[in-house]
PDB file of N, CA and C in Angstrom:
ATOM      1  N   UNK A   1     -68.274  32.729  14.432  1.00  0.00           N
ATOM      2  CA  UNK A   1     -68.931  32.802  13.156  1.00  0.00           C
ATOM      3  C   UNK A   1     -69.585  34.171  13.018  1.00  0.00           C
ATOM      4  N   UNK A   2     -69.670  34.646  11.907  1.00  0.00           N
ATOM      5  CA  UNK A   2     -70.153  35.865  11.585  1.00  0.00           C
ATOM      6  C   UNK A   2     -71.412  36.113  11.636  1.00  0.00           C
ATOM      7  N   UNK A   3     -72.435  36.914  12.159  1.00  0.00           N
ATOM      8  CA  UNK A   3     -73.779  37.207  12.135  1.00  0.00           C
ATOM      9  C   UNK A   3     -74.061  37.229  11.103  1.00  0.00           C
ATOM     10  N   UNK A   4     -75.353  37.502  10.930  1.00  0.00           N
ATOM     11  CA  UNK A   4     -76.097  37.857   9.855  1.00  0.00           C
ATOM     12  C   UNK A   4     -77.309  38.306  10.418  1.00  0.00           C
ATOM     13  N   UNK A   5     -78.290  39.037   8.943  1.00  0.00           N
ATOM     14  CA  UNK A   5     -79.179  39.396   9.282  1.00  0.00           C
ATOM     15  C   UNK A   5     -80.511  38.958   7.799  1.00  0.00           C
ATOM     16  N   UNK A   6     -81.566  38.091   8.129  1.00  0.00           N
ATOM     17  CA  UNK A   6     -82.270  37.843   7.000  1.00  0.00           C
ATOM     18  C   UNK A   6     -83.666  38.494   7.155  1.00  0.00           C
ATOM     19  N   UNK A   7     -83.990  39.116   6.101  1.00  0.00           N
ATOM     20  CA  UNK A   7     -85.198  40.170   6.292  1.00  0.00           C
ATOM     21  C   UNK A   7     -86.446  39.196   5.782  1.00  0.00           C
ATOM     22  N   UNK A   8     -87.675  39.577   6.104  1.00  0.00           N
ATOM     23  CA  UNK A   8     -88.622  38.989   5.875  1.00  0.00           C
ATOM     24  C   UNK A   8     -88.707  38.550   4.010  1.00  0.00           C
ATOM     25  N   UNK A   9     -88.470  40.002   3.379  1.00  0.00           N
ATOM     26  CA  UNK A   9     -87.993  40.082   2.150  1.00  0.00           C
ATOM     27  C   UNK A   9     -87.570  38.913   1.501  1.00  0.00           C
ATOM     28  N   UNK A  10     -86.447  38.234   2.096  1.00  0.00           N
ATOM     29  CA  UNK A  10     -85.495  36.917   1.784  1.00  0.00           C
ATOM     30  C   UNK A  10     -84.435  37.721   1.509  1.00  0.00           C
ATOM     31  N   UNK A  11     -84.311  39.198   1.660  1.00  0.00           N
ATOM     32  CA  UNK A  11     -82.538  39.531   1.448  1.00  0.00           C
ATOM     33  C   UNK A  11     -82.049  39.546   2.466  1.00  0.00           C
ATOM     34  N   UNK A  12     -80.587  38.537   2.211  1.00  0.00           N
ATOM     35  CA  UNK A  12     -79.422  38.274   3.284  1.00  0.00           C
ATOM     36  C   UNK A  12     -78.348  39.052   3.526  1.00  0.00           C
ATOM     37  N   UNK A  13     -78.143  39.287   4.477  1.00  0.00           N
ATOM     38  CA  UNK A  13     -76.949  39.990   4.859  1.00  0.00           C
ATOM     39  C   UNK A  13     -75.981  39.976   5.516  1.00  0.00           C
ATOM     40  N   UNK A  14     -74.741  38.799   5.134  1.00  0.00           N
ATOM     41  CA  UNK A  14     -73.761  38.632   6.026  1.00  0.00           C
ATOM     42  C   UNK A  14     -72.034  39.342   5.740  1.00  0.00           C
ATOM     43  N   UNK A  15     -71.521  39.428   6.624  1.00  0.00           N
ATOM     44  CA  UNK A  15     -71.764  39.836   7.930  1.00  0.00           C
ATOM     45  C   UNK A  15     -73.190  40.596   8.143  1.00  0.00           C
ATOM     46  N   UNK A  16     -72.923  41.333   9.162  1.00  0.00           N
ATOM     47  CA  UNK A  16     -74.545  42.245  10.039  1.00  0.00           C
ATOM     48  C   UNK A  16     -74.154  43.321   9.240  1.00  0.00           C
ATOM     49  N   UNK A  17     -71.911  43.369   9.270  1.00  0.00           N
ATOM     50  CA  UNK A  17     -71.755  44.801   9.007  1.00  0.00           C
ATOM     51  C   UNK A  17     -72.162  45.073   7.611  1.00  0.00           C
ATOM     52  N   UNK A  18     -72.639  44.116   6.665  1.00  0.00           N
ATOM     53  CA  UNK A  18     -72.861  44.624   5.297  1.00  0.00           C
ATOM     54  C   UNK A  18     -74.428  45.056   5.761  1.00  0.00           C
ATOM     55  N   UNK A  19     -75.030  45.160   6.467  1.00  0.00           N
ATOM     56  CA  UNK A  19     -76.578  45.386   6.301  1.00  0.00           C
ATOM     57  C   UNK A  19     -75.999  46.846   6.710  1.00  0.00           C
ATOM     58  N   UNK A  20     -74.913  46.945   7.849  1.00  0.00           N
ATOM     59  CA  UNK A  20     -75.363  48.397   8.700  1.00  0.00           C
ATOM     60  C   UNK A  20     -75.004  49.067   7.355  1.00  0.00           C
ATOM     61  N   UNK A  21     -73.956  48.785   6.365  1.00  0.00           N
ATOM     62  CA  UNK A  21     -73.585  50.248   5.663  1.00  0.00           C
ATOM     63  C   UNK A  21     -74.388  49.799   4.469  1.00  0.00           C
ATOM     64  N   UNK A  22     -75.218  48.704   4.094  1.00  0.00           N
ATOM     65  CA  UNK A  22     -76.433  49.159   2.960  1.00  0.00           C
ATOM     66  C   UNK A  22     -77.450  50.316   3.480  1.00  0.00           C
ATOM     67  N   UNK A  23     -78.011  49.914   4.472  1.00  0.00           N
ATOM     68  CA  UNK A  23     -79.011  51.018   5.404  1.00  0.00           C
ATOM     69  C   UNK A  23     -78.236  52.392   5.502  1.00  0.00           C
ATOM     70  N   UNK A  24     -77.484  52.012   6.220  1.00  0.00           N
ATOM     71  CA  UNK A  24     -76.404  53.748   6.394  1.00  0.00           C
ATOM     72  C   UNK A  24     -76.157  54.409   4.813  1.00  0.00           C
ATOM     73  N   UNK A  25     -76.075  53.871   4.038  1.00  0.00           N
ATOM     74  CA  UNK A  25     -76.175  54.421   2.726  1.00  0.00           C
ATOM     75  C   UNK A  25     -77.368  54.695   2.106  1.00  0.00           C
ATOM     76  N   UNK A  26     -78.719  54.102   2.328  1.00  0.00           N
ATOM     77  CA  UNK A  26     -79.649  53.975   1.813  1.00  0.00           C
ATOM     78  C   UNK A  26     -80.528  55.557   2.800  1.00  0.00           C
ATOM     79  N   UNK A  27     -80.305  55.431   3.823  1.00  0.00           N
ATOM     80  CA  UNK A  27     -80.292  57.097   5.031  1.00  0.00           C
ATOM     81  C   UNK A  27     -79.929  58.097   4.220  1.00  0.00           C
ATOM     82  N   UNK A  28     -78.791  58.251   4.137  1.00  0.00           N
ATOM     83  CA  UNK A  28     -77.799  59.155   3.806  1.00  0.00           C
ATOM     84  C   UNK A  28     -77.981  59.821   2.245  1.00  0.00           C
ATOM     85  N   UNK A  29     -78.757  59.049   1.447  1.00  0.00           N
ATOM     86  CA  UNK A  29     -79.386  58.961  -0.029  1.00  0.00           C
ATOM     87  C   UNK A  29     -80.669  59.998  -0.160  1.00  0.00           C
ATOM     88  N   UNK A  30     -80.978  58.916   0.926  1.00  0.00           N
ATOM     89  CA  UNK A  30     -82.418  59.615   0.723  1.00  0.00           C
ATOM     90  C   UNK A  30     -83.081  60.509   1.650  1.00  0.00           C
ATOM     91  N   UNK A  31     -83.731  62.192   0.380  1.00  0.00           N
ATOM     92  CA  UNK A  31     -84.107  62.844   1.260  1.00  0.00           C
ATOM     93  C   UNK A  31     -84.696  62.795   2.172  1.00  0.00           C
ATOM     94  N   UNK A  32     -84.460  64.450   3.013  1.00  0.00           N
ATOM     95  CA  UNK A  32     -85.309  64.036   4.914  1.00  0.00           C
ATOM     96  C   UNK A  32     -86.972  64.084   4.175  1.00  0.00           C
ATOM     97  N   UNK A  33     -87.586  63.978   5.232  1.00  0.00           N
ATOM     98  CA  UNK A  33     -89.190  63.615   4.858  1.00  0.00           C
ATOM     99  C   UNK A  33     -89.685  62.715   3.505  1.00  0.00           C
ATOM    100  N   UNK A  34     -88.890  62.612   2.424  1.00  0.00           N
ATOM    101  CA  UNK A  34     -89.460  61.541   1.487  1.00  0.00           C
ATOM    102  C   UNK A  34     -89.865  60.028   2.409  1.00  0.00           C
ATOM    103  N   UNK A  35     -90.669  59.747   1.698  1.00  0.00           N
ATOM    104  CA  UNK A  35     -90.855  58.035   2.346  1.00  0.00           C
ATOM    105  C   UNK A  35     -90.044  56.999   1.322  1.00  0.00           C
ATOM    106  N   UNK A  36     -90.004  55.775   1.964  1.00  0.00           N
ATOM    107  CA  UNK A  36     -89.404  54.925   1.115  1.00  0.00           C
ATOM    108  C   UNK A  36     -90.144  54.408   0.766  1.00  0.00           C
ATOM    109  N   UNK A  37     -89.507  53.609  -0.664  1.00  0.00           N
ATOM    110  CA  UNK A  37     -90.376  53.032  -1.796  1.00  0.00           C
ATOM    111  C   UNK A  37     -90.329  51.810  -1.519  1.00  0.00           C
ATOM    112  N   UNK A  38     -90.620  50.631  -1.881  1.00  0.00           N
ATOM    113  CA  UNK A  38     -90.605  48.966  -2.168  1.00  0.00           C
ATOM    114  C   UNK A  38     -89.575  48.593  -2.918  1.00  0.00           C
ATOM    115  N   UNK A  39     -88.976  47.742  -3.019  1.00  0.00           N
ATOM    116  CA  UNK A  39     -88.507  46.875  -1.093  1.00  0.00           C
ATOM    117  C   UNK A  39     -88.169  47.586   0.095  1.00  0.00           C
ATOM    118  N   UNK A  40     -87.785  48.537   0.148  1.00  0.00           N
ATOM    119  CA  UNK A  40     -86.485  48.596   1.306  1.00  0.00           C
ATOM    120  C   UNK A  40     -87.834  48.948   2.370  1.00  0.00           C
ATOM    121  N   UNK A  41     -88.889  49.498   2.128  1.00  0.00           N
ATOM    122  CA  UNK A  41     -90.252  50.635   2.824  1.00  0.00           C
ATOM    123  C   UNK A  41     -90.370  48.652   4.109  1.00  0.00           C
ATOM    124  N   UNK A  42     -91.206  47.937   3.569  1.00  0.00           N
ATOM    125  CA  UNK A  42     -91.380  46.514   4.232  1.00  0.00           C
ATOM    126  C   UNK A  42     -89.890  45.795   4.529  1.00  0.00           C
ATOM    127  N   UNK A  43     -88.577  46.230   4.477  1.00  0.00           N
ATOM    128  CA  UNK A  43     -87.524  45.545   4.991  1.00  0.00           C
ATOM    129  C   UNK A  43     -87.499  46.268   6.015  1.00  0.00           C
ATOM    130  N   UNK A  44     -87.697  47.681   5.788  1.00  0.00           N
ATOM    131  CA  UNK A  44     -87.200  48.640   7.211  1.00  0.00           C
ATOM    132  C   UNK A  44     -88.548  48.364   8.394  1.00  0.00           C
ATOM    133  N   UNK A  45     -89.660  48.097   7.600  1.00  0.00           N
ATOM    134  CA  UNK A  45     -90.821  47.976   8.863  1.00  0.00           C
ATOM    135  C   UNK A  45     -90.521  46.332   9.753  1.00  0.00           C
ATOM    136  N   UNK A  46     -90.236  45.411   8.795  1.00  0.00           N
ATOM    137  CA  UNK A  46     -89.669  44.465   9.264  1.00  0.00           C
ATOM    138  C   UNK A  46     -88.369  44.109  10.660  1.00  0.00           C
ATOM    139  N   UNK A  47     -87.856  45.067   9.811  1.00  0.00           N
ATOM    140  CA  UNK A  47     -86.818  45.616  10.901  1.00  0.00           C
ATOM    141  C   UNK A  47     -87.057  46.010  12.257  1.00  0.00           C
ATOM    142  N   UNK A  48     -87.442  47.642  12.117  1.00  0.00           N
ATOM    143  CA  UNK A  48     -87.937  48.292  13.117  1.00  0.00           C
ATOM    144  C   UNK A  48     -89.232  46.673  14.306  1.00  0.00           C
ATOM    145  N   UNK A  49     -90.015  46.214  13.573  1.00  0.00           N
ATOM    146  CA  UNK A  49     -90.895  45.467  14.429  1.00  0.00           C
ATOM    147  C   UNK A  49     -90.077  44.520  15.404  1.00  0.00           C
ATOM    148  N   UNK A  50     -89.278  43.586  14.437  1.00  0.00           N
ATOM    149  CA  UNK A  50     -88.586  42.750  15.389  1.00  0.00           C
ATOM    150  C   UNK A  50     -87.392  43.216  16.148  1.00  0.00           C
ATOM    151  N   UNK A  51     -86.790  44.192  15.768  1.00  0.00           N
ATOM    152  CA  UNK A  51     -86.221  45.512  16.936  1.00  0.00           C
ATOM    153  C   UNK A  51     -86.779  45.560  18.174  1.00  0.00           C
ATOM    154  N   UNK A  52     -88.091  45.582  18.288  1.00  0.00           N
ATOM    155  CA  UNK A  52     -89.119  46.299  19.179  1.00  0.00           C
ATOM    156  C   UNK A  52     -88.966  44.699  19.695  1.00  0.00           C
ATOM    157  N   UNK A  53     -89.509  43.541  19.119  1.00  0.00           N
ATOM    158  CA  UNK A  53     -89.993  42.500  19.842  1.00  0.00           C
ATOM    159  C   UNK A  53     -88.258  41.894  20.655  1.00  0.00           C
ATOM    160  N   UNK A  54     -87.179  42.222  20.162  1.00  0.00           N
ATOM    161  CA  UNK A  54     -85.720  41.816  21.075  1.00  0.00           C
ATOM    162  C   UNK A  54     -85.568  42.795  21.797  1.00  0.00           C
ATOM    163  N   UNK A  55     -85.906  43.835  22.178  1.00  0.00           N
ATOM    164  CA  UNK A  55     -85.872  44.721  23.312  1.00  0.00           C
ATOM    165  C   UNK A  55     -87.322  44.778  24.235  1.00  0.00           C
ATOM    166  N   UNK A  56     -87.625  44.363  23.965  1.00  0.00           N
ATOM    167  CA  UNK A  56     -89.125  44.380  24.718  1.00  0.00           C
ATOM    168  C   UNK A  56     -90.023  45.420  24.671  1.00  0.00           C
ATOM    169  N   UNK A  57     -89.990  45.944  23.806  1.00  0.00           N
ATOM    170  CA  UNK A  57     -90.771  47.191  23.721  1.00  0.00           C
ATOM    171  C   UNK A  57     -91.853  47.320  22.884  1.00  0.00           C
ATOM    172  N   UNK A  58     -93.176  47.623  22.803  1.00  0.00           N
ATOM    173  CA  UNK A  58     -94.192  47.166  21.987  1.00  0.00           C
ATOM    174  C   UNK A  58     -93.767  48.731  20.811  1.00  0.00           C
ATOM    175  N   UNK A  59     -93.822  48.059  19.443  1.00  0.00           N
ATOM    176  CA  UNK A  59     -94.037  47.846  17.727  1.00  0.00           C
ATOM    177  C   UNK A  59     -95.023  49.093  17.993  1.00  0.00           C
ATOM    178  N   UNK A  60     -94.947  50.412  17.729  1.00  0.00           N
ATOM    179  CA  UNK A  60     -96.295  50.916  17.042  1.00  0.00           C
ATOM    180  C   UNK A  60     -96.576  50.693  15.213  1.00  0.00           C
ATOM    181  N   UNK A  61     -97.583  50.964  15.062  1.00  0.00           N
ATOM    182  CA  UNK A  61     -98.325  50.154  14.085  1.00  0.00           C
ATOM    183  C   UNK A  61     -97.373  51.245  12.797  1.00  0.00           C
ATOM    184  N   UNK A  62     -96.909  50.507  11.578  1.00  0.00           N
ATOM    185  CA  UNK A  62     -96.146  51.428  11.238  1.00  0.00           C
ATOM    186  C   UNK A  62     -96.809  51.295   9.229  1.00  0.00           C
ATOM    187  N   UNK A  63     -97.129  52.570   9.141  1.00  0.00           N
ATOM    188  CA  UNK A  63     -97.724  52.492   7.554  1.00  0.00           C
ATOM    189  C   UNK A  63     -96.904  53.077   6.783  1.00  0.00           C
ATOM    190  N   UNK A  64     -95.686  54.024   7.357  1.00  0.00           N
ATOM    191  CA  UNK A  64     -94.942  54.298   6.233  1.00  0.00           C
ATOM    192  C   UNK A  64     -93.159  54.561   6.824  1.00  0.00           C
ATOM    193  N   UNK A  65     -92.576  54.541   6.248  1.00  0.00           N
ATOM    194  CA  UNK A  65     -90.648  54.678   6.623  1.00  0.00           C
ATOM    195  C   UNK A  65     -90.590  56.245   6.094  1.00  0.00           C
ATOM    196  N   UNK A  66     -89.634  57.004   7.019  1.00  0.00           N
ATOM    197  CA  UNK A  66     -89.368  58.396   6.378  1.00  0.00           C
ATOM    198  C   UNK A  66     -87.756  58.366   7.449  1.00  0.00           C
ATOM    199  N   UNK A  67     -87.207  59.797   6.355  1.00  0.00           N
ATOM    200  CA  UNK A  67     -86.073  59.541   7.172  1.00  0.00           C
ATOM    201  C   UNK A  67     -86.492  61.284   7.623  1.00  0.00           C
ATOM    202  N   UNK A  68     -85.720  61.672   8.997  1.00  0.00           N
ATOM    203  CA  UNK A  68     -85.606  62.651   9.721  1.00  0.00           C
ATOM    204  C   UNK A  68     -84.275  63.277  10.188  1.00  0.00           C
ATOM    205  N   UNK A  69     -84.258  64.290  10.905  1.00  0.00           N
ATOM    206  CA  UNK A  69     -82.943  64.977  11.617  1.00  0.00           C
ATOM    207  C   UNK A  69     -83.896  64.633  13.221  1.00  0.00           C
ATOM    208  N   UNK A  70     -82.729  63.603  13.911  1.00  0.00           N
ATOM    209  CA  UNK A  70     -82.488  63.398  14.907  1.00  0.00           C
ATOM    210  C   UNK A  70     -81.651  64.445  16.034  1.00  0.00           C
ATOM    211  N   UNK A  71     -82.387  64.918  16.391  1.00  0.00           N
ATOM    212  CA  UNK A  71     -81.701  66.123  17.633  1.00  0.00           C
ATOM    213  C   UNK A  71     -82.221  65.731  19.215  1.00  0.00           C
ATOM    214  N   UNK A  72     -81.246  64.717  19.664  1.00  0.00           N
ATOM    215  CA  UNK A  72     -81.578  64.073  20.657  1.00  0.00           C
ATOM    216  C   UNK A  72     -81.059  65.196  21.773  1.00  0.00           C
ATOM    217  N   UNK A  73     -81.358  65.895  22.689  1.00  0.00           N
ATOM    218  CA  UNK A  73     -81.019  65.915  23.853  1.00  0.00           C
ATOM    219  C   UNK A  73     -80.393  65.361  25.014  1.00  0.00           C
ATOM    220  N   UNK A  74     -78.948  65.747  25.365  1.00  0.00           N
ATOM    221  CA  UNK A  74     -78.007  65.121  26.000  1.00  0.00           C
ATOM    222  C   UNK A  74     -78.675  65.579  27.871  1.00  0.00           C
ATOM    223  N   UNK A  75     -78.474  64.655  28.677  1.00  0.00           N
ATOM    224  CA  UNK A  75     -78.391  65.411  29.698  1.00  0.00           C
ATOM    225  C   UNK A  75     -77.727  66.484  30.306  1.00  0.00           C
ATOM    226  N   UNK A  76     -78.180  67.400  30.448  1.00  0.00           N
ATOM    227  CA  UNK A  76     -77.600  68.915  31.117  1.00  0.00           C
ATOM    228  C   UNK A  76     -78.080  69.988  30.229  1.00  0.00           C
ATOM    229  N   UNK A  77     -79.016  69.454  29.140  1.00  0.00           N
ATOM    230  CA  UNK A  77     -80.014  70.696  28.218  1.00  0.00           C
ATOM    231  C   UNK A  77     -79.018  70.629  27.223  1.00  0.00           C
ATOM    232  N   UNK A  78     -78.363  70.310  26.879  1.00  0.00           N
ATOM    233  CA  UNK A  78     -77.540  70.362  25.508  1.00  0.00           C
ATOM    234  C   UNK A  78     -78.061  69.430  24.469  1.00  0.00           C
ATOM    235  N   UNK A  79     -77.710  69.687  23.109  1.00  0.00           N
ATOM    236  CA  UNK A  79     -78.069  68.942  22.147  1.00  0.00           C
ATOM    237  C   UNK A  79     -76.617  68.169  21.413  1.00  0.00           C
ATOM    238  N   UNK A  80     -76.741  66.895  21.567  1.00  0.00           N
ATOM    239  CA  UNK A  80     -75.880  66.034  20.488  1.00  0.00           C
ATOM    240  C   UNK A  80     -75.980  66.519  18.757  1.00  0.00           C
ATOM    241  N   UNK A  81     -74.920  66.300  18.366  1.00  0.00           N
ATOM    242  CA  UNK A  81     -75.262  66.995  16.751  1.00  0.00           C
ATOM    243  C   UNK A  81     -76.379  66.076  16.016  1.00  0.00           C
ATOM    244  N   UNK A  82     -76.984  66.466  15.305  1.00  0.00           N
ATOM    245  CA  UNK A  82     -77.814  66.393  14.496  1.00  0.00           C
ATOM    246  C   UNK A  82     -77.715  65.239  13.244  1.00  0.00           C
ATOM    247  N   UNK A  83     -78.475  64.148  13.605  1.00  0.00           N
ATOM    248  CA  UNK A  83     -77.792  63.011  12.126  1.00  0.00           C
ATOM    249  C   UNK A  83     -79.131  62.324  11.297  1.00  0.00           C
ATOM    250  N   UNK A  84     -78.888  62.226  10.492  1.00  0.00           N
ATOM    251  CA  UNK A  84     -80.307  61.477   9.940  1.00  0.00           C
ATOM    252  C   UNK A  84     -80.541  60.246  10.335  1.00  0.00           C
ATOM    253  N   UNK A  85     -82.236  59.918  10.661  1.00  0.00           N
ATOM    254  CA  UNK A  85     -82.670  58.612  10.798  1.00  0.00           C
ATOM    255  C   UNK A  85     -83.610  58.076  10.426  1.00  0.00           C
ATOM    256  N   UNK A  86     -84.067  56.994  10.592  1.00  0.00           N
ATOM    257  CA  UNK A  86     -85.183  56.308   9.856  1.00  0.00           C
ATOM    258  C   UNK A  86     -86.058  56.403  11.348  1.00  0.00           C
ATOM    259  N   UNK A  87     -87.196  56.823  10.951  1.00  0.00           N
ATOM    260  CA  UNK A  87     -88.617  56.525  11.568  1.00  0.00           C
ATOM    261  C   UNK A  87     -89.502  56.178  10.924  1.00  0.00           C
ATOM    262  N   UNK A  88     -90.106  55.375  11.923  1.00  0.00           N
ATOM    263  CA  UNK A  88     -91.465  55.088  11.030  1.00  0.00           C
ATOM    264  C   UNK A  88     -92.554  55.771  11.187  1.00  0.00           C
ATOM    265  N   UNK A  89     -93.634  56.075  10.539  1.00  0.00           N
ATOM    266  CA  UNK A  89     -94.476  56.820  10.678  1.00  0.00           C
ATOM    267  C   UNK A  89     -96.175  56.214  10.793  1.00  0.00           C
ATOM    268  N   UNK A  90     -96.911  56.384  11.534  1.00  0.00           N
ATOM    269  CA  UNK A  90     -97.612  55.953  12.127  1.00  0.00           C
ATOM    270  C   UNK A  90     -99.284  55.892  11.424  1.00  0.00           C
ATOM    271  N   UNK A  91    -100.343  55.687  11.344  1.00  0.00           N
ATOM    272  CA  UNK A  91    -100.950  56.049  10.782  1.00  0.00           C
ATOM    273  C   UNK A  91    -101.923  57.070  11.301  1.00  0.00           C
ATOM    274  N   UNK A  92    -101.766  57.426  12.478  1.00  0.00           N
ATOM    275  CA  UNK A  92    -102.080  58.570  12.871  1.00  0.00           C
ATOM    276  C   UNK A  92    -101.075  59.875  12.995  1.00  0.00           C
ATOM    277  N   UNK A  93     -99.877  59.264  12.191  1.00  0.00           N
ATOM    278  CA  UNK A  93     -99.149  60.533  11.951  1.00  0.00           C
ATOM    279  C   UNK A  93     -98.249  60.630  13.176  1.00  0.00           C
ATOM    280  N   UNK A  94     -97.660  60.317  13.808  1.00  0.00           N
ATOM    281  CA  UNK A  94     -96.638  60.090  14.443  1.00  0.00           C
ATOM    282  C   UNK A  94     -95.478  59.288  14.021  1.00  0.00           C
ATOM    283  N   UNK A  95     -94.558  60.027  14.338  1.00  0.00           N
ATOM    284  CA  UNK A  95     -92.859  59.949  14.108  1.00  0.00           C
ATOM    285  C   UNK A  95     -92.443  58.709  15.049  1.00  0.00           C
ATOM    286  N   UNK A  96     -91.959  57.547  14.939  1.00  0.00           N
ATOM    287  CA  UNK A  96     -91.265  56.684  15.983  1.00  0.00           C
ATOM    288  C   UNK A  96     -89.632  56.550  15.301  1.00  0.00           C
ATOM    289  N   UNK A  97     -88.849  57.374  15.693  1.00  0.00           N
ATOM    290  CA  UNK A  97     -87.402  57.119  15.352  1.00  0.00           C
ATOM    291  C   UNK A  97     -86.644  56.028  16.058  1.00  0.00           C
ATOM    292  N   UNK A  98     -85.884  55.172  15.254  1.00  0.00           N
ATOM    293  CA  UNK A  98     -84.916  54.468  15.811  1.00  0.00           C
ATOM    294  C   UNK A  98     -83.405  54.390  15.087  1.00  0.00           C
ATOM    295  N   UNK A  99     -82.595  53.419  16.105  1.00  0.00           N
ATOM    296  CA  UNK A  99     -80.977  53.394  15.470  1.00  0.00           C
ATOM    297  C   UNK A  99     -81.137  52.239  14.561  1.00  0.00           C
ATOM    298  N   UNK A 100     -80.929  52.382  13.476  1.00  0.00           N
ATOM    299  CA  UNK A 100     -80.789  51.190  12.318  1.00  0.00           C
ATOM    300  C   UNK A 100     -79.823  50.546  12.808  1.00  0.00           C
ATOM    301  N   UNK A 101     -78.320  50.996  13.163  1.00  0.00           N
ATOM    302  CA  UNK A 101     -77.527  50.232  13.534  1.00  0.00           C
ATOM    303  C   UNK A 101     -77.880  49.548  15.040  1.00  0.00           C
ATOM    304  N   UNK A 102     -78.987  49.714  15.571  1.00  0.00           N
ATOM    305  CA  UNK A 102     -78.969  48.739  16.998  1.00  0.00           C
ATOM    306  C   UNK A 102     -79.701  47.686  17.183  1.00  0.00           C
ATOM    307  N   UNK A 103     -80.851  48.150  15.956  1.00  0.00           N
ATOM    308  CA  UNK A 103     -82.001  47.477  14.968  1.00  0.00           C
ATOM    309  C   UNK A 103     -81.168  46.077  14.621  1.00  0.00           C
ATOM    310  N   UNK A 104     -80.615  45.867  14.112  1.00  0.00           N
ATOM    311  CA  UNK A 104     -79.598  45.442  13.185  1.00  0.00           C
ATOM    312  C   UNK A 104     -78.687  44.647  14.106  1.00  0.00           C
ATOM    313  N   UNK A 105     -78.132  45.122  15.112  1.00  0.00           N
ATOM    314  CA  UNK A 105     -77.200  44.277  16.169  1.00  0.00           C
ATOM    315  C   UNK A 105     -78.426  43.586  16.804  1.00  0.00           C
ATOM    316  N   UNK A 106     -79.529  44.329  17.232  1.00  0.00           N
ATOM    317  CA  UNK A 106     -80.479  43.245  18.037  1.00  0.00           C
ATOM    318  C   UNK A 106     -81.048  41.971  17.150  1.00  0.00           C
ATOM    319  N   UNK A 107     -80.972  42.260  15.931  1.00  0.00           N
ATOM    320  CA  UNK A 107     -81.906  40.865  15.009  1.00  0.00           C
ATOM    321  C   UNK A 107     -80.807  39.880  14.635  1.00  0.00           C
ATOM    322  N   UNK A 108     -79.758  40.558  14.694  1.00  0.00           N
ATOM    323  CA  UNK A 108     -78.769  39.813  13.600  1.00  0.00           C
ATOM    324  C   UNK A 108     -78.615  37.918  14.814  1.00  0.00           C
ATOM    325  N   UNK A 109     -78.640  37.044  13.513  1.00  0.00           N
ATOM    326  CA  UNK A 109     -78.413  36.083  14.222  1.00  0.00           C
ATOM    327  C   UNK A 109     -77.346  34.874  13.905  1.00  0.00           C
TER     328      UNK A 109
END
């Protein structure tokens, strides 16, 4: 049976794969550093939290969604190319980036 993914919101998303390419489109839209507006601002914090709670990793406290250029560092000092992502932003002003698409495989149920 096909996953899905239901946001606090009440919007459904089945398959998972229709959530990854609403989000992957909704990235890709919107400029780097703008924040997001309502709905999607509380679907993505929604997200990102219970992300954190299926990997075990503690949620920092998140007051706003922005998207960024991700320049992760490969091992051996090199850099992977450069892609946009959603982080959340903190209220002390810190960046917490994550993969929407892993976000998304971890909740989907």
């Amino acid at each position: 049976m096909a996953k899905r993914v239901i946001l606090l919101s009440g919007r459904e998303f089945k398959p998972v794969t229709s959530a990854k390419a609403y989000f992957s489109g909704l990235r890709e839209r919107t400029p780097l550093k703008s924040l997001l507006a309502e709905p999607e601002r509380s679907d993505v914090i929604d997200i990102y939290q219970r992300y954190c709670l299926a990997v075990g990793h503690t949620a920092e406290a998140a007051a706003e969604v922005t998207i960024v250029m991700d320049e992760k560092q490969r091992p051996g000092g090199n850099y992977a190319q450069a892609v946009k992502a959603y982080a959340v932003l903190t209220p002390t002003g810190a960046l917490v980036l994550f993969s929407m698409d892993k976000a998304l495989k971890a909740i989907a149920e």
